[in-house]
Protein backbone atom coordinates (compact mmCIF):
# COMPACT_ATOMS: atom_id res chain seq x y z
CA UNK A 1 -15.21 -33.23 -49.02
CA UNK A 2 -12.34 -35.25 -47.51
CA UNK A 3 -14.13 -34.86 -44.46
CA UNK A 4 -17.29 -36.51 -46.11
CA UNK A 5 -14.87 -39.53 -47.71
CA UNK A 6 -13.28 -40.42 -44.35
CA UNK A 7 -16.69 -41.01 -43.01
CA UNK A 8 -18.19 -43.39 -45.88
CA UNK A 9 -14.68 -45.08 -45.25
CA UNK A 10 -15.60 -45.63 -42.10
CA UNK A 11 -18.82 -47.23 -42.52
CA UNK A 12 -17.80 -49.26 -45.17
CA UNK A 13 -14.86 -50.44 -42.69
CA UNK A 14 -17.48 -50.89 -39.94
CA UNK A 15 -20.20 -52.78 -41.97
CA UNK A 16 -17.49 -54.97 -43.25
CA UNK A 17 -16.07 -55.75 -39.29
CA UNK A 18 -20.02 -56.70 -38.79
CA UNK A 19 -20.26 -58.94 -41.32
CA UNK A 20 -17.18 -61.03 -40.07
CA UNK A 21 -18.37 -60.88 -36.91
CA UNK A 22 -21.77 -62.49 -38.06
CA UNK A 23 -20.81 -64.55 -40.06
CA UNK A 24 -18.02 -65.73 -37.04
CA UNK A 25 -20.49 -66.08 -34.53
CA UNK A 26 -23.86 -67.30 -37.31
CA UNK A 27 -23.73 -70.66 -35.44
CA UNK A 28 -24.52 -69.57 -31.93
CA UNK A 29 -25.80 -66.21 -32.26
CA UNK A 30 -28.69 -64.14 -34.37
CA UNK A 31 -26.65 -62.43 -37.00
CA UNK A 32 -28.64 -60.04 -38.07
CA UNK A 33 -29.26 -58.68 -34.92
CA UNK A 34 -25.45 -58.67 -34.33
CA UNK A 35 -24.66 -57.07 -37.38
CA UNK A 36 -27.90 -54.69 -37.18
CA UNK A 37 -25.84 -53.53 -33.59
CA UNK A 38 -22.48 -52.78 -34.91
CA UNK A 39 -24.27 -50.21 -37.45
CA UNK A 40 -26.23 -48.53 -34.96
CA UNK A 41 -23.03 -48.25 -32.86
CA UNK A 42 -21.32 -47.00 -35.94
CA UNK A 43 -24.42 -44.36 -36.84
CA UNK A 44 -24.62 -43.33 -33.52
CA UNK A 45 -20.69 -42.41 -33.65
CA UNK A 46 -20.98 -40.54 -36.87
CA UNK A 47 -23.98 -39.20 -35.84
CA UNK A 48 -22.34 -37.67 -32.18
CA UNK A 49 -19.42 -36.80 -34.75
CA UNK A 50 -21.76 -34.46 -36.86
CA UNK A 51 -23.52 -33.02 -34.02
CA UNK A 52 -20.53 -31.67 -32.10
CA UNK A 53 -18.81 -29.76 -35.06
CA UNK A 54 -16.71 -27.89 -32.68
CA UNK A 55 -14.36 -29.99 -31.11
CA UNK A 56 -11.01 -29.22 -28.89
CA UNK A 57 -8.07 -31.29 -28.83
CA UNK A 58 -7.77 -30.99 -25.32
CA UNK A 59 -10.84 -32.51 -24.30
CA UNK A 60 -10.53 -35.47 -26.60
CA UNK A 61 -6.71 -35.71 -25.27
CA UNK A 62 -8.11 -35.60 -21.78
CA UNK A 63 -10.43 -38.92 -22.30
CA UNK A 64 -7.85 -41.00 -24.49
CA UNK A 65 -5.80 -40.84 -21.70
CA UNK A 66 -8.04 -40.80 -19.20
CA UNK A 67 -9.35 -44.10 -20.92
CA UNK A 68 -5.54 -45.39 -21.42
CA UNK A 69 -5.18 -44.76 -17.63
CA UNK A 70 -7.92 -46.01 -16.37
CA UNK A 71 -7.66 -49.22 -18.06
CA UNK A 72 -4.00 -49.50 -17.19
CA UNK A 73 -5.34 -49.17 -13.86
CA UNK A 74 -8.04 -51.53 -13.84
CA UNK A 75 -5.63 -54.41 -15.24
CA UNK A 76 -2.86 -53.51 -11.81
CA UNK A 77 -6.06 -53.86 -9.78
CA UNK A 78 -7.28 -57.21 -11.35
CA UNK A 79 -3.90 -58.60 -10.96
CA UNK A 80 -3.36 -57.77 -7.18
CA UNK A 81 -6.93 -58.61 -6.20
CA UNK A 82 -7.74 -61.62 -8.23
CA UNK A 83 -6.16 -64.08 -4.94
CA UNK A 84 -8.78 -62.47 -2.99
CA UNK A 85 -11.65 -62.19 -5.16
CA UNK A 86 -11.30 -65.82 -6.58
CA UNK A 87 -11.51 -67.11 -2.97
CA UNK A 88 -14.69 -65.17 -2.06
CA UNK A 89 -16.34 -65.59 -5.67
CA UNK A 90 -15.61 -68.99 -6.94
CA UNK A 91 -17.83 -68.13 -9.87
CA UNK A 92 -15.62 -66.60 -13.12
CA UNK A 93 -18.30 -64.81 -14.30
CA UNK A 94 -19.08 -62.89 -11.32
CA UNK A 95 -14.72 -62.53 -11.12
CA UNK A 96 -15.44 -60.81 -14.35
CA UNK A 97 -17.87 -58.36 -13.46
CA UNK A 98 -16.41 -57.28 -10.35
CA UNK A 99 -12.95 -56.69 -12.79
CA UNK A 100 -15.23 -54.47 -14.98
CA UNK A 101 -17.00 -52.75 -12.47
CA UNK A 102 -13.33 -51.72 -10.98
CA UNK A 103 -12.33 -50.61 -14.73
CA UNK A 104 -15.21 -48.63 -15.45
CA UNK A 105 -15.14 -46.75 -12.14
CA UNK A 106 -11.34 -46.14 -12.65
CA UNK A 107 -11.70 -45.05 -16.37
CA UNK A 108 -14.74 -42.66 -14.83
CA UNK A 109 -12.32 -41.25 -12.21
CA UNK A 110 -9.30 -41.22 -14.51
CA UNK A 111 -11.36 -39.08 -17.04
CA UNK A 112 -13.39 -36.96 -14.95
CA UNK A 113 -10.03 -35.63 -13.10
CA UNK A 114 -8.34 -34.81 -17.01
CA UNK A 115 -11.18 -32.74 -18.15
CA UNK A 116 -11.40 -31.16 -15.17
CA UNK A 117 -7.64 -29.90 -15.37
CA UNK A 118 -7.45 -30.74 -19.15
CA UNK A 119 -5.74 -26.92 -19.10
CA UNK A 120 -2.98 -27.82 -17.01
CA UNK A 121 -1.53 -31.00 -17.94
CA UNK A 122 2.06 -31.51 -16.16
CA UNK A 123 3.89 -34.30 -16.21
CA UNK A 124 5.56 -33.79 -12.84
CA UNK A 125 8.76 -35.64 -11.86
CA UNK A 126 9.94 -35.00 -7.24
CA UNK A 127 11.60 -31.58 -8.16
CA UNK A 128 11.46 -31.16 -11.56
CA UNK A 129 8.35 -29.88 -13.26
CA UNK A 130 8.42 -29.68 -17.18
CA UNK A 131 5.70 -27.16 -18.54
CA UNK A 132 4.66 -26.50 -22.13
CA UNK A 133 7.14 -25.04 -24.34
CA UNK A 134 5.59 -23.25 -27.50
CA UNK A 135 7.91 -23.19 -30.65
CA UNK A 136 7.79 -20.90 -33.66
CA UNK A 137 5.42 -17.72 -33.70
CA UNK A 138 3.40 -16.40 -31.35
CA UNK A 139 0.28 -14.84 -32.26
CA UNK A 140 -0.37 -11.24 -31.37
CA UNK A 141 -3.34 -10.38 -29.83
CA UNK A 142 -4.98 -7.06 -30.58
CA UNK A 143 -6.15 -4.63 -28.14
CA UNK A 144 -9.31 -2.34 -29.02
CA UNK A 145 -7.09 0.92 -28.37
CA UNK A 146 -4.29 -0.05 -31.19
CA UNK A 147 -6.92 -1.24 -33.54
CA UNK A 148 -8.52 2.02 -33.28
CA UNK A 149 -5.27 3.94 -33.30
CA UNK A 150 -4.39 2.71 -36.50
CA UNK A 151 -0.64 2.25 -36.95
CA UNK A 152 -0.60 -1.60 -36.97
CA UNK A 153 -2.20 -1.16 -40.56
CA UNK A 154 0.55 0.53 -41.03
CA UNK A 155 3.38 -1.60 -39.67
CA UNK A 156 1.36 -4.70 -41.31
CA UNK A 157 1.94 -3.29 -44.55
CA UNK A 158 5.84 -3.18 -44.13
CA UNK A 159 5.36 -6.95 -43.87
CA UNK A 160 7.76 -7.00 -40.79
CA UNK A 161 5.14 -9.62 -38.71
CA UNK A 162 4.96 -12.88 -39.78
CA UNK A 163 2.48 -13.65 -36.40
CA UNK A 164 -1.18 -14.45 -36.86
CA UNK A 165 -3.00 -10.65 -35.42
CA UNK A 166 -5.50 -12.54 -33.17
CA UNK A 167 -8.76 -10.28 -33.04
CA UNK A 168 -10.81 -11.47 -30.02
CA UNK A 169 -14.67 -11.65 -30.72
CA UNK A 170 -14.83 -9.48 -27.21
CA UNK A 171 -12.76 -6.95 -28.85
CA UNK A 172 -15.14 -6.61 -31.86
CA UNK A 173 -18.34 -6.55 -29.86
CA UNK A 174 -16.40 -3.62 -27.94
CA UNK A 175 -15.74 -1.81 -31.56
CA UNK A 176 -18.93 -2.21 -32.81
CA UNK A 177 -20.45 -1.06 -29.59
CA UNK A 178 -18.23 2.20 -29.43
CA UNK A 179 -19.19 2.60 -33.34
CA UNK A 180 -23.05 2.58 -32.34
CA UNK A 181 -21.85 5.27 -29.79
CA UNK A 182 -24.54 8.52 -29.50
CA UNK A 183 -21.47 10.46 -28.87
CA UNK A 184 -20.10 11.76 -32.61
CA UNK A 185 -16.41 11.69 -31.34
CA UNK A 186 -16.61 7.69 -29.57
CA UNK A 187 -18.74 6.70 -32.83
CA UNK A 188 -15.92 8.10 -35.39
CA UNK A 189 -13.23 6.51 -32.91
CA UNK A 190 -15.36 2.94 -33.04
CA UNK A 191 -15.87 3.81 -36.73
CA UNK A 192 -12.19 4.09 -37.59
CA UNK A 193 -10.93 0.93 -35.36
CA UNK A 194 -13.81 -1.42 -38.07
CA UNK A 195 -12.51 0.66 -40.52
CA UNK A 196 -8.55 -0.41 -39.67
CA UNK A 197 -9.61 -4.22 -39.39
CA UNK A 198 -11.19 -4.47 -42.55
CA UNK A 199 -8.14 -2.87 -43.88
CA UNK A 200 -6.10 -5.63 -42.16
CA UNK A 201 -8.06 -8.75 -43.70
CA UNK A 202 -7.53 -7.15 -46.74
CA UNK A 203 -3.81 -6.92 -46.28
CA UNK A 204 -1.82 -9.88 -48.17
CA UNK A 205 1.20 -9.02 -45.51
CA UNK A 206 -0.63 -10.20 -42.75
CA UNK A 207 -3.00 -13.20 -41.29
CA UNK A 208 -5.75 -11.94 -39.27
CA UNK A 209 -8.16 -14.43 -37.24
CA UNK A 210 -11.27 -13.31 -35.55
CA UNK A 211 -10.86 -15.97 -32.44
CA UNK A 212 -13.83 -17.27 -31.39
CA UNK A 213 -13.10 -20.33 -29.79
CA UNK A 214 -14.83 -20.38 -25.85
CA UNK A 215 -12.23 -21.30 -23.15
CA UNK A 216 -13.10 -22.15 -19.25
CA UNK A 217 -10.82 -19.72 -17.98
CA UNK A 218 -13.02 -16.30 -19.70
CA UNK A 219 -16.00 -17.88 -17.59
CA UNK A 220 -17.16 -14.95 -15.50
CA UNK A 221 -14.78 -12.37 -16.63
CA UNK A 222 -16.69 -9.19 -18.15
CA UNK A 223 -13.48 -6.74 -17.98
CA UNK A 224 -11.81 -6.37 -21.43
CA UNK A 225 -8.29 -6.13 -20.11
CA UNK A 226 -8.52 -8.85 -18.19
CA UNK A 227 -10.12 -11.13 -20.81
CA UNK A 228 -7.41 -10.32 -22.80
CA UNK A 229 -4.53 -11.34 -20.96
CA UNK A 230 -6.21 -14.02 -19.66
CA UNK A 231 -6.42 -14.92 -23.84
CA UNK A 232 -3.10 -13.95 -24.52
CA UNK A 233 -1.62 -16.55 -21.85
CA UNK A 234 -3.79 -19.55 -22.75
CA UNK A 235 -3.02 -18.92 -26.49
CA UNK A 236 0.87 -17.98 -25.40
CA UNK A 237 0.62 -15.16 -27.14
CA UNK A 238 1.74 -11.37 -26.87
CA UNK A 239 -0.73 -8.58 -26.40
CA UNK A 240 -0.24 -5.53 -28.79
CA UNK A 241 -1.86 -2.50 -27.06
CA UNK A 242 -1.84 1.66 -26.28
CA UNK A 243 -2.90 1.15 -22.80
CA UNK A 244 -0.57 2.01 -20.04
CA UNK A 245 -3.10 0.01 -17.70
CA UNK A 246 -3.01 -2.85 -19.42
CA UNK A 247 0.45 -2.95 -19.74
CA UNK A 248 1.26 -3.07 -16.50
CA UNK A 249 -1.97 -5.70 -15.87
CA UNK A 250 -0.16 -8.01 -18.27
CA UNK A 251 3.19 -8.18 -17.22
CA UNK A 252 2.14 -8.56 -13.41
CA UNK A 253 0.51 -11.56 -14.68
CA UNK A 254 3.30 -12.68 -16.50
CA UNK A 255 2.11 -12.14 -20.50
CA UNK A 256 4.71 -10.47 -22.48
CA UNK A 257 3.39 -7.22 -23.76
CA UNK A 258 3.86 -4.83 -27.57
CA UNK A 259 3.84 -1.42 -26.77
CA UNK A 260 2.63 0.50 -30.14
CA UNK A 261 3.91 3.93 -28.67
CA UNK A 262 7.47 2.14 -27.03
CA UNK A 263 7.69 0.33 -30.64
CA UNK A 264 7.55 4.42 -32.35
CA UNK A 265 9.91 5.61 -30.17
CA UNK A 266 12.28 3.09 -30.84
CA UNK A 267 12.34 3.71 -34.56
CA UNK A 268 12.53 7.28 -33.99
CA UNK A 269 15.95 8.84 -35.33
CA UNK A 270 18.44 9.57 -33.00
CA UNK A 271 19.82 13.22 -32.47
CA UNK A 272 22.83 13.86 -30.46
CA UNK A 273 23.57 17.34 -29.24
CA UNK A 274 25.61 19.67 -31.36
CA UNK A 275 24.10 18.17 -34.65
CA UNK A 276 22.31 20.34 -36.82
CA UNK A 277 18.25 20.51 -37.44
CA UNK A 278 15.92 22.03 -39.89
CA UNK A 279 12.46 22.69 -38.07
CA UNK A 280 9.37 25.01 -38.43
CA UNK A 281 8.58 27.08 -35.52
CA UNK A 282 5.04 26.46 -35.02
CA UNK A 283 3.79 27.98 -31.37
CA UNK A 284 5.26 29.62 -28.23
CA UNK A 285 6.88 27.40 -25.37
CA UNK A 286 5.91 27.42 -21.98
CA UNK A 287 8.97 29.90 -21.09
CA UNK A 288 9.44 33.12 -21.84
CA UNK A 289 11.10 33.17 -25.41
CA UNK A 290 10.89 29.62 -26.62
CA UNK A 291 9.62 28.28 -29.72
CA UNK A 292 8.21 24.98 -30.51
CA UNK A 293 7.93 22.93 -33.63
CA UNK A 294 7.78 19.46 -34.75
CA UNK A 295 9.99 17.12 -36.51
CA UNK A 296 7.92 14.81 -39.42
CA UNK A 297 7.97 11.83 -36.52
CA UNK A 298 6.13 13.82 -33.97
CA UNK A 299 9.22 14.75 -32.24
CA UNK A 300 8.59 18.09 -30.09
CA UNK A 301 11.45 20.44 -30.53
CA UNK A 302 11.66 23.67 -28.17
CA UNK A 303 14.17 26.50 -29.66
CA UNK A 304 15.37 28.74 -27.09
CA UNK A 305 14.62 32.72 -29.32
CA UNK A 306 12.48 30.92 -31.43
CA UNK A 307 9.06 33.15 -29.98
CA UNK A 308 10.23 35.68 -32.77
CA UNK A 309 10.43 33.46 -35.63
CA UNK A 310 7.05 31.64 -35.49
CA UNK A 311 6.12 30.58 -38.65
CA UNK A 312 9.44 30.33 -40.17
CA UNK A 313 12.07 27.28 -41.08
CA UNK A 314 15.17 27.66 -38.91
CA UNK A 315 18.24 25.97 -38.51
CA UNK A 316 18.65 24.83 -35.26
CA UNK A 317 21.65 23.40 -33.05
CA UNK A 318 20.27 20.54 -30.69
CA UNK A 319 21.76 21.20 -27.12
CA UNK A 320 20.08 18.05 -25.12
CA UNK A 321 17.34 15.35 -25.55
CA UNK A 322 14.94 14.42 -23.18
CA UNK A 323 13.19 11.38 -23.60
CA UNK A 324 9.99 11.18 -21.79
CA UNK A 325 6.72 8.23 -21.15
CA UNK A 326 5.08 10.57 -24.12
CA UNK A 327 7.91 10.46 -25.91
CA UNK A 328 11.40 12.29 -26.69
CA UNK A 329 11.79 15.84 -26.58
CA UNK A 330 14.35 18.17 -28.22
CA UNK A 331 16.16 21.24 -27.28
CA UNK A 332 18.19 23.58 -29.34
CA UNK A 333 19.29 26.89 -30.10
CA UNK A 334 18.69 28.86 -33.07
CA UNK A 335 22.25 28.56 -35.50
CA UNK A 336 22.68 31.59 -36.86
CA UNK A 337 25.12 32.36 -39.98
CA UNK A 338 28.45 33.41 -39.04
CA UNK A 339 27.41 36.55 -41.46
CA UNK A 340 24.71 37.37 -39.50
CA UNK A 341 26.46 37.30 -35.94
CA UNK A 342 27.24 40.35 -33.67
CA UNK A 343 30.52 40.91 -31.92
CA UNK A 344 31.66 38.47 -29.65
CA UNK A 345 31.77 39.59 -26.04
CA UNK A 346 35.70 39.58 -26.30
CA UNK A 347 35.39 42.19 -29.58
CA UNK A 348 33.73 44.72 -27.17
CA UNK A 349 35.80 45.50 -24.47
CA UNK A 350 37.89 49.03 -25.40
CA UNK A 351 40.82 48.75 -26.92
CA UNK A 352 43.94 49.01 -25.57
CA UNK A 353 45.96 52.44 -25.32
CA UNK A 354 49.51 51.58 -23.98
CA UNK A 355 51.11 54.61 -25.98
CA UNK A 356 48.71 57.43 -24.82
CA UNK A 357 49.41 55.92 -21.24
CA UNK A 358 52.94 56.10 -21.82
CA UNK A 359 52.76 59.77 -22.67
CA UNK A 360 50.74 60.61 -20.07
């Protein structure tokens, strides 16, 4: 609607310029036709304006000052050559074309070399080179392996990110096309990761955009990865993913990357050695003897005795921690009640007979 106002502004601005203009110039020029011009000019703005609904800033930035350039330029050039080209064309009309010929192929040239490099404006200073800075929050943008996995939901609802989650159309072409799977387990996994967005735009904790926006850079990419980073640096974002891969990709390429699995482990609990545990022994271990169970976190613990006890909720005294690319790992022993303890190894050595040696 205000969209709609600011246009019949503009026309009523425009027809109201023409009519000044006609009735300025009624003595020496056809009105009508004058004023009949400026409205075309004007309907053939609004109608370019309508036409082109989506517009980027950059481009129009790119021919303001491509204009304000060129123009700037034009007027230096006029200045330094009007000596010369007064001597060799007496005539100030053709002084005046040749001026305007110089502008317009100096605006062309100014213009055509911004929106050509539109993406990498610098304003560069001999040896010092300032680049753009982004302020406040970055957007996040979502990788098809943690949308599928699930757990941003999850960290959404705690209402601990106050970034826009950026969903990449690419990304959702890649989910649907893993949902349409013939394989049951792909299809559940594509399934799930629609599933896990829908449950995001419902979320009030979080904004989620589906970015659609085409930029030069994607041109003749197909990889996913590589689409994403490339994203994820125009947008100066972060890229939230599960994929070791694309990890690494990213930070060669200098995009600062969320690890889902490095975020879990960093919220797991920390357990020194000689604390205490209570744990379910759920399976053997690999050696001879050990037991393995799980804390409620994930955390693999390995009891050394703990083979006979499967099944059962033991106490358990941690010994060391390992912490691991899959994750952290703990190691105990089983803490038996003092009750429940044999001898110690000093309790079983014979006891001493100094008398009967004496009378011997």
């Amino acid at each position: 609607m205000l969209l709609i106002l600011i246009r019949a502004i503009f026309v009523l601005v425009v027809a109201g310029l023409g009519v000044q203009l006609a009735q300025a110039t009624a003595g020496t020029h056809n009105w009508a036709l004058l004023f009949g011009g400026v409205m075309a000019s004007a309907i053939a703005v609004l109608c370019l304006d309508i036409f082109t609904p989506r517009k980027r800033i950059q481009t129009i930035s790119a021919i303001y000052f491509g204009l304000v350039v060129g123009v700037f330029l034009g007027y230096l050039v006029h200045i330094a050559l009007e000596p010369t080209i007064t001597i060799f064309l007496p005539d100030p009309a053709a002084q005046r074309g040749v001026t305007f010929f110089i502008t317009v192929l100096l605006c062309y040239a100014c213009v055509s070399t911004l929106l050509q490099t539109k993406d990498d404006f610098r304003f560069i200073i001999p040896y010092m080179e300032f680049s753009k800075e982004i302020k406040g929050t970055r957007p996040l943008v979502l990788d098809t392996s943690v949308v599928i996995d699930g757990r941003i939901a999850d960290v959404a609802e705690t209402r601990v990110i106050d970034q826009p989650l950026i969903v990449p159309r690419f990304v959702l072409q890649e989910l649907q096309g893993i949902a349409d799977s013939s394989d049951k387990l792909r299809r559940n996994r594509g399934r799930r990761g629609l599933d896990i967005l829908n449950k995001l735009q419902k979320s009030t904790g979080v904004e989620v955009k589906i970015h659609d926006a085409e930029i030069p850079e994607l041109a003749g990419i197909r990889e996913v990865d590589q689409k994403l980073v490339v994203l994820a640096k125009h947008l100066g974002g972060r890229v939230v993913t599960n994929d070791y891969n694309l990890n690494k990709i990213a930070r060669l390429q200098g995009v600062e990357v969320i690890n889902l699995n490095d975020l879990a482990n960093a919220l797991k609990p920390i357990v020194l050695p000689g604390e205490s545990l209570m744990v379910k022994i759920l399976k053997r271990g690999e050696e001879p003897g050990q037991g393995v169970g799980y804390l409620d976190d994930g955390t693999m613990v390995v009891t050394e005795h703990g083979q006979n006890h499967l099944g059962e909720t033991i106490r358990l005294t941690v010994t060391s921690v390992l912490q691991t690319s899959a994750g952290r790992m703990i190691f105990g022993r089983i803490d038996y009640p003092a009750a429940t303890r044999g001898p110690s190894p000093t309790n079983n050595a014979p006891p001493h007979e100094p008398h009967s040696r004496a009378n011997a």
